[in-house]
N, C-alpha and C. Protein backbone atom coordinates (compact mmCIF):
# COMPACT_ATOMS: atom_id res chain seq x y z
N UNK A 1 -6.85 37.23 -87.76
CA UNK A 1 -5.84 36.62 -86.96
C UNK A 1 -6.02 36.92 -85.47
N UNK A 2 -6.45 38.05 -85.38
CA UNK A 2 -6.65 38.01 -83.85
C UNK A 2 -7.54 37.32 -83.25
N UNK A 3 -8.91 37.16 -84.14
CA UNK A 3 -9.92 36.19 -83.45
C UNK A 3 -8.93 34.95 -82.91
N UNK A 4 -8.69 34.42 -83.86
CA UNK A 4 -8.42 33.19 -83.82
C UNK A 4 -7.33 33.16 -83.01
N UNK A 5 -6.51 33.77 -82.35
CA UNK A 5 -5.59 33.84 -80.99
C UNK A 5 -6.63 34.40 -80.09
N UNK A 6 -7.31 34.80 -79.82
CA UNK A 6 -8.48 35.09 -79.20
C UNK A 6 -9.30 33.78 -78.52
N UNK A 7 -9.55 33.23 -79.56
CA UNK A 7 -10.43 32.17 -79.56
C UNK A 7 -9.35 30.63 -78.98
N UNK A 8 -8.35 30.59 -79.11
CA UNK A 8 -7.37 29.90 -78.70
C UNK A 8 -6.87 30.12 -77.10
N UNK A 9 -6.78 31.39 -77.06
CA UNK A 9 -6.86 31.34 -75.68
C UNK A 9 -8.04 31.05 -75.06
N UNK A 10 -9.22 31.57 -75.53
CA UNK A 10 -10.49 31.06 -74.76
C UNK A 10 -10.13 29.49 -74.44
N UNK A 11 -10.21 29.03 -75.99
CA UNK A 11 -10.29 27.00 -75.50
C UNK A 11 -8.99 26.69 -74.71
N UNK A 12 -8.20 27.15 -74.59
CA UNK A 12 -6.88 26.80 -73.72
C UNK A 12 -6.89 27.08 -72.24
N UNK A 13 -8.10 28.54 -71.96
CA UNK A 13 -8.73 28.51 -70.95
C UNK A 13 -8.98 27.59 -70.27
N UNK A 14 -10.70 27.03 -71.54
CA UNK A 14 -11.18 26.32 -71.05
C UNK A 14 -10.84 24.93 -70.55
N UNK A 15 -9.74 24.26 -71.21
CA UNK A 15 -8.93 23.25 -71.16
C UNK A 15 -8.64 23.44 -70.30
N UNK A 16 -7.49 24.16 -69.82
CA UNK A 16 -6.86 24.71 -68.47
C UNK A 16 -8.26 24.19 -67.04
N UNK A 17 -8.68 24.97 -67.23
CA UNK A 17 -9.93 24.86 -66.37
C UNK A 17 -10.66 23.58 -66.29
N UNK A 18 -10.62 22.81 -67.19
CA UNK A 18 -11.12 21.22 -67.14
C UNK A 18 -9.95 20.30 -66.89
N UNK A 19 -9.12 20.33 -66.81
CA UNK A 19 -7.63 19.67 -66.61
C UNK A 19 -7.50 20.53 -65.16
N UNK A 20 -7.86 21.22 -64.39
CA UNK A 20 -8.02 21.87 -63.15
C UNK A 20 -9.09 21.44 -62.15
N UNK A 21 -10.05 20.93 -62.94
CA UNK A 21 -11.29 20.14 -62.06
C UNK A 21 -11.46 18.75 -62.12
N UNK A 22 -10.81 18.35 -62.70
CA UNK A 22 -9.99 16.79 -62.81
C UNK A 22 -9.00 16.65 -61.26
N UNK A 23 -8.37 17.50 -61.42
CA UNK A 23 -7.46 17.22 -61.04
C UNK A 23 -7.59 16.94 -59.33
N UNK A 24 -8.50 18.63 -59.12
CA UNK A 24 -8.97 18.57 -57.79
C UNK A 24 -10.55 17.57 -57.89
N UNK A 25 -11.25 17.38 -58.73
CA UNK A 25 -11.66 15.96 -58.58
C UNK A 25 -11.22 14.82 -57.97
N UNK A 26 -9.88 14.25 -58.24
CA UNK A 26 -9.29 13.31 -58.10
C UNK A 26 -8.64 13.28 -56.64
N UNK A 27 -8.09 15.03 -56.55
CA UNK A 27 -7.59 15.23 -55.37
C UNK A 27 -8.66 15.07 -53.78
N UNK A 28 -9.75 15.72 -54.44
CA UNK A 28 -11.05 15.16 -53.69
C UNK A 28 -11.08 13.67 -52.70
N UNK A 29 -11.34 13.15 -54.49
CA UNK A 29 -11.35 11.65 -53.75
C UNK A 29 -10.16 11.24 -52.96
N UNK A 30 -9.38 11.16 -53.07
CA UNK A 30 -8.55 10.75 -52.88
C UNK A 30 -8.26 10.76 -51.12
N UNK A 31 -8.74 12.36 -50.75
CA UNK A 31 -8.58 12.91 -49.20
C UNK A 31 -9.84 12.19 -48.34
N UNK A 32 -11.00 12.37 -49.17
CA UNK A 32 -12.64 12.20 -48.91
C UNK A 32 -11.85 10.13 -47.87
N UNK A 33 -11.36 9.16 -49.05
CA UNK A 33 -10.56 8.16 -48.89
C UNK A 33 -10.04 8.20 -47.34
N UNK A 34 -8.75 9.27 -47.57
CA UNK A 34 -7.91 9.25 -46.16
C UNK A 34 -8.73 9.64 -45.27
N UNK A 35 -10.02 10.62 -45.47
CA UNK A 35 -10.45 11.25 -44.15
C UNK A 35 -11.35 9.59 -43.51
N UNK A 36 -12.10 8.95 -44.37
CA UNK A 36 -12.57 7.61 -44.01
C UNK A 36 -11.91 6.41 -43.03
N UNK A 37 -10.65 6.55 -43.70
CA UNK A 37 -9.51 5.41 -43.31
C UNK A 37 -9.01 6.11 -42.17
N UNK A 38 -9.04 7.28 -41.31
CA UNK A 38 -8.62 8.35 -40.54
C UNK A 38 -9.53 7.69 -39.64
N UNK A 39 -10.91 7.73 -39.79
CA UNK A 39 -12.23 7.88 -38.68
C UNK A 39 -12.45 6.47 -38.68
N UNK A 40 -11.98 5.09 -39.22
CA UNK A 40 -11.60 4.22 -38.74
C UNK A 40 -10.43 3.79 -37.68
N UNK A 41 -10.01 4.55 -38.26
CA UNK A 41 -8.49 4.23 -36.93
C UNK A 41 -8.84 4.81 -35.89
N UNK A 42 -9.49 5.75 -35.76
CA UNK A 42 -9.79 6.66 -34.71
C UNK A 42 -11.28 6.05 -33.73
N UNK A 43 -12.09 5.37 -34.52
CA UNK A 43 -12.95 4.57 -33.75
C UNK A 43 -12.28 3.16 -32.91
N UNK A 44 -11.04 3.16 -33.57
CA UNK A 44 -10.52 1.45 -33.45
C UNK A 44 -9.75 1.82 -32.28
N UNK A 45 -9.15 2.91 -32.01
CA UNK A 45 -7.94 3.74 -31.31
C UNK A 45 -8.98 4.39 -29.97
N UNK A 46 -10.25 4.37 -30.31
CA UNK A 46 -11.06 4.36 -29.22
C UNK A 46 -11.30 3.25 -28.45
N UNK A 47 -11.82 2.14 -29.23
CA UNK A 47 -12.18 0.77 -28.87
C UNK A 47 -10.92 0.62 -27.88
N UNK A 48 -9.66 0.71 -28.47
CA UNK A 48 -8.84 0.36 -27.09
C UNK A 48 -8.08 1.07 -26.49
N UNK A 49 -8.56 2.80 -26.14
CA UNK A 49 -8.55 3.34 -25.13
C UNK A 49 -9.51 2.81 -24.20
N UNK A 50 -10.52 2.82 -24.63
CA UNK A 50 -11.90 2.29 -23.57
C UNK A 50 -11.12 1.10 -22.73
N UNK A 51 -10.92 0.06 -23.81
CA UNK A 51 -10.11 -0.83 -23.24
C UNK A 51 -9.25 -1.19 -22.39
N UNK A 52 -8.46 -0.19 -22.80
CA UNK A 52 -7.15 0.11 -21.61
C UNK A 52 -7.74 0.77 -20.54
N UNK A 53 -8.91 1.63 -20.53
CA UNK A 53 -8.86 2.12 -19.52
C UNK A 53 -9.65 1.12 -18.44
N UNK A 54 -10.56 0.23 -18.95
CA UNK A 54 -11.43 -0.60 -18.13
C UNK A 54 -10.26 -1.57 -17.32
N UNK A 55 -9.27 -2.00 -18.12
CA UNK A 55 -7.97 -3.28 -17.01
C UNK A 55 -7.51 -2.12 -16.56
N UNK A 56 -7.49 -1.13 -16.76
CA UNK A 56 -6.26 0.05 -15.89
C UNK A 56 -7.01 -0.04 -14.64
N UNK A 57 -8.15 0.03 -14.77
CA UNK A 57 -9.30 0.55 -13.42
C UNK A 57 -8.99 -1.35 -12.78
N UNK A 58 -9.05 -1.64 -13.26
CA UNK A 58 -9.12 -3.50 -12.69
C UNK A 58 -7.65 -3.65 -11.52
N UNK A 59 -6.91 -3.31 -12.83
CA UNK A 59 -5.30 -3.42 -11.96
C UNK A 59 -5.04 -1.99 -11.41
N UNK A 60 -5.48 -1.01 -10.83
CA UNK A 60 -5.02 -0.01 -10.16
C UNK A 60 -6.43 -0.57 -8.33
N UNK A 61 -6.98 -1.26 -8.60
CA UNK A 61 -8.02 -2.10 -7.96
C UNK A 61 -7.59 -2.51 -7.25
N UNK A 62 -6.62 -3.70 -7.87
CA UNK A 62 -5.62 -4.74 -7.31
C UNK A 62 -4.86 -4.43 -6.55
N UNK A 63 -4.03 -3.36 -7.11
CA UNK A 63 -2.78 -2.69 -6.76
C UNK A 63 -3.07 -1.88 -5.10
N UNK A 64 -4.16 -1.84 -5.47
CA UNK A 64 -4.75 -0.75 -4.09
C UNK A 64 -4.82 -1.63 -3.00
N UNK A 65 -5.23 -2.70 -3.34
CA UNK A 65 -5.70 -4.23 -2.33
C UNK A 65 -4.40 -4.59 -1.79
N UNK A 66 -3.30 -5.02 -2.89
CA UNK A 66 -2.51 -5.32 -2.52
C UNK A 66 -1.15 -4.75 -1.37
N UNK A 67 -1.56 -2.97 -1.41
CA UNK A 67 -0.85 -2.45 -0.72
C UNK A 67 -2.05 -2.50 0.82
N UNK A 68 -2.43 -2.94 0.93
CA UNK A 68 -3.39 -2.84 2.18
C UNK A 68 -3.24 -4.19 2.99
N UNK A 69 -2.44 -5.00 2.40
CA UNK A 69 -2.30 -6.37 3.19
C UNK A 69 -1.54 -6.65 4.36
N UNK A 70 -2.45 -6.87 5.68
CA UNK A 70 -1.81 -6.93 6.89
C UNK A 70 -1.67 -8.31 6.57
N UNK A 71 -1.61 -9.18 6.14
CA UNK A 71 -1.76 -10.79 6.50
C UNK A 71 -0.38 -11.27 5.59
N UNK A 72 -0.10 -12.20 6.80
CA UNK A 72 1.62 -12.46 6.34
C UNK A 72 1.18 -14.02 5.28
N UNK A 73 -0.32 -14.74 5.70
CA UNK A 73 -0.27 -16.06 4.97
C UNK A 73 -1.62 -15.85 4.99
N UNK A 74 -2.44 -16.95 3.71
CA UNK A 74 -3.53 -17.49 3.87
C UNK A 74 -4.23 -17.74 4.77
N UNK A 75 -3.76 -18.58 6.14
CA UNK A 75 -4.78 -18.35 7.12
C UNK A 75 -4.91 -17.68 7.79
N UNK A 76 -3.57 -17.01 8.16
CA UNK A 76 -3.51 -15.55 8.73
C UNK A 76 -4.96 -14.80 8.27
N UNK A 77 -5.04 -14.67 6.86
CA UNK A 77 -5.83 -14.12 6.14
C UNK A 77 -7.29 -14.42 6.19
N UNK A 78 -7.23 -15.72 6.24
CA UNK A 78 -8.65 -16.59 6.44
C UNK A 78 -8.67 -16.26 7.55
N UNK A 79 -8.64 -16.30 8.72
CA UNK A 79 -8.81 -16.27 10.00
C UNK A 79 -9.40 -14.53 10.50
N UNK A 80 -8.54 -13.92 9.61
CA UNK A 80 -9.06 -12.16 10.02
C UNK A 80 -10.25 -12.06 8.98
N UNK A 81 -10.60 -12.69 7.96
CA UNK A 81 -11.97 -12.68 7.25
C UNK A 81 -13.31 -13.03 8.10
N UNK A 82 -12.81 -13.97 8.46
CA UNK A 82 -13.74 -14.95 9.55
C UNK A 82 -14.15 -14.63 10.74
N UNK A 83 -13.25 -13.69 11.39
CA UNK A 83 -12.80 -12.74 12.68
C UNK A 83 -13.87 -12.22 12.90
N UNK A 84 -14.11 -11.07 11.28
CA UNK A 84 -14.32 -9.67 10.75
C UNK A 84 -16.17 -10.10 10.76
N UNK A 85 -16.13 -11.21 10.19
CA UNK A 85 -18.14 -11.59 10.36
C UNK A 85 -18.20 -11.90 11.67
N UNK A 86 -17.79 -12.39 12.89
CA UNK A 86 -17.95 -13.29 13.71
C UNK A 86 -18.33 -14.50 13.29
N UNK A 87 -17.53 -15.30 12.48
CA UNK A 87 -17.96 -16.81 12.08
C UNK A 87 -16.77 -17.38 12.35
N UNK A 88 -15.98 -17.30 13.07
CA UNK A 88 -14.38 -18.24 13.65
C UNK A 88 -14.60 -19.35 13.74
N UNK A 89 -15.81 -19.81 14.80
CA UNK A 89 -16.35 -20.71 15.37
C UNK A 89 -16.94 -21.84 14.21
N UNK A 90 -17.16 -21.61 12.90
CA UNK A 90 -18.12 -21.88 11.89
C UNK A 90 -16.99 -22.50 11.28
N UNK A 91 -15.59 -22.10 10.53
CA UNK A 91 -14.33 -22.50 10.39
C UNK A 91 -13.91 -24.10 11.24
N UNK A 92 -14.06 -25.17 10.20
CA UNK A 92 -13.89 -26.28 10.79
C UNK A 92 -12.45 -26.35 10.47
N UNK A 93 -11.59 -26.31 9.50
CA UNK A 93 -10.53 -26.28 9.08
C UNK A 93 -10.04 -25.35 8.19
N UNK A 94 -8.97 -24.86 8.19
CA UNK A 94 -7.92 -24.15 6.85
C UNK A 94 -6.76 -24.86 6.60
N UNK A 95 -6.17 -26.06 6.00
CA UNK A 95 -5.36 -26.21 5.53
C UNK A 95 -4.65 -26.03 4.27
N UNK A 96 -3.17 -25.53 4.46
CA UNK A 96 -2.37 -24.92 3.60
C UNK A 96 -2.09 -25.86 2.78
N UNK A 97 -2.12 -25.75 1.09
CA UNK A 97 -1.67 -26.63 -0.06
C UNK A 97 -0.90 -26.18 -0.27
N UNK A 98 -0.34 -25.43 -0.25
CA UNK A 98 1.01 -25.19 -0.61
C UNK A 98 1.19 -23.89 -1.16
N UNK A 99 2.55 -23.05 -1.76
CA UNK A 99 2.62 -21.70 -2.33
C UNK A 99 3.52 -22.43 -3.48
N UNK A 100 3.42 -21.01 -4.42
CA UNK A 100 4.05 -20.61 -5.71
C UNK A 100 5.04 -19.78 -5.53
N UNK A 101 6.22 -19.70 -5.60
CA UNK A 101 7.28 -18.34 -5.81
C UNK A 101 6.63 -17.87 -7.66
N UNK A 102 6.08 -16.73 -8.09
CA UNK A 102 6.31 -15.90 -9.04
C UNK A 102 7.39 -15.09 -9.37
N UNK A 103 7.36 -14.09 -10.34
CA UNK A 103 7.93 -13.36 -11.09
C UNK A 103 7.74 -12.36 -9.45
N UNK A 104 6.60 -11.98 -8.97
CA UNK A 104 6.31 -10.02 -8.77
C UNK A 104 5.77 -10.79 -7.42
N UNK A 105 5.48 -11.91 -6.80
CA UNK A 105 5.09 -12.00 -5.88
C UNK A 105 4.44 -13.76 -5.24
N UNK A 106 4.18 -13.91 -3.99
CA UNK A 106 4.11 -15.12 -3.61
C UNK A 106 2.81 -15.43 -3.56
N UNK A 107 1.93 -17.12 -4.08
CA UNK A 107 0.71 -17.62 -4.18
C UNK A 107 0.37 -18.72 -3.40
N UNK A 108 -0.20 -18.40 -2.37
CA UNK A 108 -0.49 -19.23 -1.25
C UNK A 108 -1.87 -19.60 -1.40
N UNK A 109 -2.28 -21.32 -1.55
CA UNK A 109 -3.30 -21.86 -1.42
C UNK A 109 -3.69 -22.80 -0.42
N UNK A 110 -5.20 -22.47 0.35
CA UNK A 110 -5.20 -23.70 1.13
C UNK A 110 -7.00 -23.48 0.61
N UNK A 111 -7.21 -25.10 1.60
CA UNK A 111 -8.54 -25.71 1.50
C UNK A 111 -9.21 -25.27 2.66
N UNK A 112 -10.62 -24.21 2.64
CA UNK A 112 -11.27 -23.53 3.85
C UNK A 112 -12.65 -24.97 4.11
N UNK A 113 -12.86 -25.17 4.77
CA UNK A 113 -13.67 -26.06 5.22
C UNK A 113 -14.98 -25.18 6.33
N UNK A 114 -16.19 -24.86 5.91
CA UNK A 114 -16.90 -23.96 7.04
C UNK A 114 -18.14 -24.79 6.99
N UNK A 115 -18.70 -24.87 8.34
CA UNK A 115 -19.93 -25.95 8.14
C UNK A 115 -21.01 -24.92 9.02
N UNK A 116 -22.30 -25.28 8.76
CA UNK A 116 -23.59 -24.56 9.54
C UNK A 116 -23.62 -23.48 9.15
N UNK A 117 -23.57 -23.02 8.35
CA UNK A 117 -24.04 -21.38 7.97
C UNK A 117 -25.47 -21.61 7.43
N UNK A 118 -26.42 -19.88 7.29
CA UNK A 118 -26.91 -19.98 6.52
C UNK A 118 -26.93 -19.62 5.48
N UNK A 119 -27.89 -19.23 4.51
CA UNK A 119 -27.58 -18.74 3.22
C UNK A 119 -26.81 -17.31 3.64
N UNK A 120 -27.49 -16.52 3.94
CA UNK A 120 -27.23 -14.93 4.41
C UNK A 120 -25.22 -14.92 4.97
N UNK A 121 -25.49 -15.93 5.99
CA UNK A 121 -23.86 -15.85 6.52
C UNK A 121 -22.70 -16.14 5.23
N UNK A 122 -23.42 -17.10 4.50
CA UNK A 122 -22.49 -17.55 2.96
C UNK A 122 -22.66 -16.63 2.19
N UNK A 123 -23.47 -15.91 2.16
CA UNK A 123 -23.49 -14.36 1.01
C UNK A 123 -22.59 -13.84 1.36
N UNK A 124 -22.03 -13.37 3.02
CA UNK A 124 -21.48 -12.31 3.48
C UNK A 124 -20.32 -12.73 3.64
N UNK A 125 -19.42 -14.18 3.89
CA UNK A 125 -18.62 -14.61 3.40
C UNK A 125 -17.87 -14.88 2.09
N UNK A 126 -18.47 -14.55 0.85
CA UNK A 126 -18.59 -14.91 -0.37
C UNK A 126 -18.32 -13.34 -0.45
N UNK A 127 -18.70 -12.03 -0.12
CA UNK A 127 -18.35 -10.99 -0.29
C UNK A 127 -17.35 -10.55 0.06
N UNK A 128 -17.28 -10.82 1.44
CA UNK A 128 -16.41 -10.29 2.22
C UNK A 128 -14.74 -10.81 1.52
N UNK A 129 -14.97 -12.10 1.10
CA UNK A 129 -13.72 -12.87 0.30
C UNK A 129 -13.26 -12.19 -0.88
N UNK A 130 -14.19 -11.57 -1.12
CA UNK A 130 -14.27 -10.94 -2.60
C UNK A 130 -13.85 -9.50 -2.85
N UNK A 131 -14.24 -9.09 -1.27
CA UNK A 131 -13.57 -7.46 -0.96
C UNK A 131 -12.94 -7.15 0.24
N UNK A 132 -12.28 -8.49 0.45
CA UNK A 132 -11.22 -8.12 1.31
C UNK A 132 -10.17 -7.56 0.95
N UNK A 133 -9.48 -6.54 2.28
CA UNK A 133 -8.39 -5.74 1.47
C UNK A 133 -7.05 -6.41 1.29
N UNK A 134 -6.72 -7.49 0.72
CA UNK A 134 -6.22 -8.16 0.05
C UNK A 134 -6.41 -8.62 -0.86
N UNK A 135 -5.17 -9.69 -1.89
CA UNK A 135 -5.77 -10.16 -2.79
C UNK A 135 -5.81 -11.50 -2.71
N UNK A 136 -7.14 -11.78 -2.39
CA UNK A 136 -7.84 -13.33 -2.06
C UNK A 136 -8.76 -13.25 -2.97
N UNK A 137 -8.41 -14.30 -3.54
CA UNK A 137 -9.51 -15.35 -4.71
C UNK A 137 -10.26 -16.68 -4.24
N UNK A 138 -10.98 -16.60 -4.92
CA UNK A 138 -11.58 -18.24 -4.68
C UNK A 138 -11.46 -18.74 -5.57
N UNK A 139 -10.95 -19.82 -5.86
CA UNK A 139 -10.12 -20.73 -7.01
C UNK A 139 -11.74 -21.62 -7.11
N UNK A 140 -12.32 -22.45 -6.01
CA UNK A 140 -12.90 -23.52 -5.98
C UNK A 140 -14.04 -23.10 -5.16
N UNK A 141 -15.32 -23.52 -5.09
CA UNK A 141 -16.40 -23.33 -4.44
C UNK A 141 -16.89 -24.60 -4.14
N UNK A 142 -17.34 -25.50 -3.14
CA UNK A 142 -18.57 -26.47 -3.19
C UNK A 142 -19.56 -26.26 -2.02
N UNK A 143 -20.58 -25.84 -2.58
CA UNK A 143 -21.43 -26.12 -1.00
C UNK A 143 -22.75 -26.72 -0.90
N UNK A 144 -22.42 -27.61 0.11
CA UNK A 144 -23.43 -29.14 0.58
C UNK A 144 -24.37 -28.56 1.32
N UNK A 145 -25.99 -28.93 1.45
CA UNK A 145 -26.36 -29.09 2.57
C UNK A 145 -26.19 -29.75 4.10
N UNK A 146 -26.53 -29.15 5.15
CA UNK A 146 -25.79 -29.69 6.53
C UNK A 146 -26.79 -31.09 6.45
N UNK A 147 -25.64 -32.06 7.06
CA UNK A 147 -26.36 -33.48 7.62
C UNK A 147 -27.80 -33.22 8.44
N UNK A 148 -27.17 -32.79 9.57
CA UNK A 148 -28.33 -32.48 10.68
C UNK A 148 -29.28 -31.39 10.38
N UNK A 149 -29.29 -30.34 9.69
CA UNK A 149 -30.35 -29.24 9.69
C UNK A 149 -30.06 -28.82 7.79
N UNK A 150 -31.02 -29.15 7.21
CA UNK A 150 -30.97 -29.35 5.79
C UNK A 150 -30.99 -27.34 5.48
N UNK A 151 -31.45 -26.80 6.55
CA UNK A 151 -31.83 -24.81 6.18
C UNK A 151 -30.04 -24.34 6.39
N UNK A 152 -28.87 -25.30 6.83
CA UNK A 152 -27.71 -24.77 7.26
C UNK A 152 -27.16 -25.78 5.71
N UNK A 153 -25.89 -24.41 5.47
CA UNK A 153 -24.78 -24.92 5.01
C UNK A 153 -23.52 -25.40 5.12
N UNK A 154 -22.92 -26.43 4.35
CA UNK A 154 -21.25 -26.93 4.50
C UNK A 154 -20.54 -26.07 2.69
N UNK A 155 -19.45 -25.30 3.27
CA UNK A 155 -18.66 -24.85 2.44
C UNK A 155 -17.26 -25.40 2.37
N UNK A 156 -16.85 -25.95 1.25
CA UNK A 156 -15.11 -26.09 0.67
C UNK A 156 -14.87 -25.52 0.15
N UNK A 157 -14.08 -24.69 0.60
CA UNK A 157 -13.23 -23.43 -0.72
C UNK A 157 -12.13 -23.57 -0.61
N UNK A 158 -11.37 -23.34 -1.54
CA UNK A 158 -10.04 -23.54 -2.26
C UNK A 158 -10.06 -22.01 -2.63
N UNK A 159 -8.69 -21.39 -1.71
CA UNK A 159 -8.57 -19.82 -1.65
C UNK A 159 -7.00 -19.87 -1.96
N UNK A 160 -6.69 -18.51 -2.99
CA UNK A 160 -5.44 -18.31 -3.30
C UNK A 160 -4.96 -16.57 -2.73
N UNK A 161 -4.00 -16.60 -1.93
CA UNK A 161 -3.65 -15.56 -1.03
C UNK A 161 -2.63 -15.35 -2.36
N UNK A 162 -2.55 -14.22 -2.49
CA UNK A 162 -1.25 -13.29 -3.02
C UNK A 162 -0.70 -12.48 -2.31
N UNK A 163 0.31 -11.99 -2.50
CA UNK A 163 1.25 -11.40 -1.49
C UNK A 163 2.01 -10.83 -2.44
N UNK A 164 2.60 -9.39 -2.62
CA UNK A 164 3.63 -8.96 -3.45
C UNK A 164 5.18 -9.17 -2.61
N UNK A 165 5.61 -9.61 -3.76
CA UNK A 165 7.40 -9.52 -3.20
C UNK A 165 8.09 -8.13 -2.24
């Protein structure tokens, strides 16, 4: 009789012990699972930190431009761009199309008209538009060769001045 309570506890052991590695088997998988579904979210939760941080850098850009604006209008604006190269003279026209009232601030568009440049002066205009300390866009681009001297350019641009409220 004692074997055999002996021997009963052994297999009840062993049972015990296989109903114990099941269990954390299962428990295994189960985490192995969450830790996967974890390091997805966490790559995805990267993807748009990166994200956020690339428009943060865009609009803290803006924001910087926008507090730097001496110019009360578009040509105001056009005119100190133009100033700033010495090309005033090159400026055949700026007329105003009109503004937008927004939500956060006012959108002033006019039509820049610049004739005789060369390539080099239209690079540095095209930059300078682009990193002026305001926020000036170029909506529209066209540029012709000059009638009289085919090595000079004619520019139409269609420029949008912003202005915060």
């Amino acid at each position: 009789m004692p074997r055999i309570g002996r021997h009963l506890w052994t297999v009840s052991g062993i049972a015990g012990l296989a109903v114990l590695c099941i269990v954390m088997a299962d428990v295994s998988v189960s985490l192995k699972k969450e830790n996967s579904q974890v390091k997805t979210q966490q790559g995805e939760m990267r993807a748009l930190r990166n994200e956020y941080l690339a428009r943060k850098g865009t609009i803290d850009m803006v924001e910087s431009r926008k507090s730097l604006t001496r110019a009360d209008g578009v040509i105001q604006a056009v005119d100190e761009v133009f100033r700033s190269l010495g090309l005033s003279q090159n400026v055949k026209s700026v007329k105003s199309t009109g503004s937008i009232e927004k939500k956060y601030a006012f959108e002033e568009q006019a039509d820049v008209q610049v004739e005789k440049v060369n390539m080099n002066e239209m690079t540095n205009i095209l930059y300078k538009l682009e990193n002026a300390p305001m926020v000036l866009s170029i909506k529209k681009a066209t540029i012709k060769t000059s009638f009289e001297n085919p090595t000079l350019l004619n520019l139409s641009l269609t420029l949008d001045f912003i202005k915060p409220k």
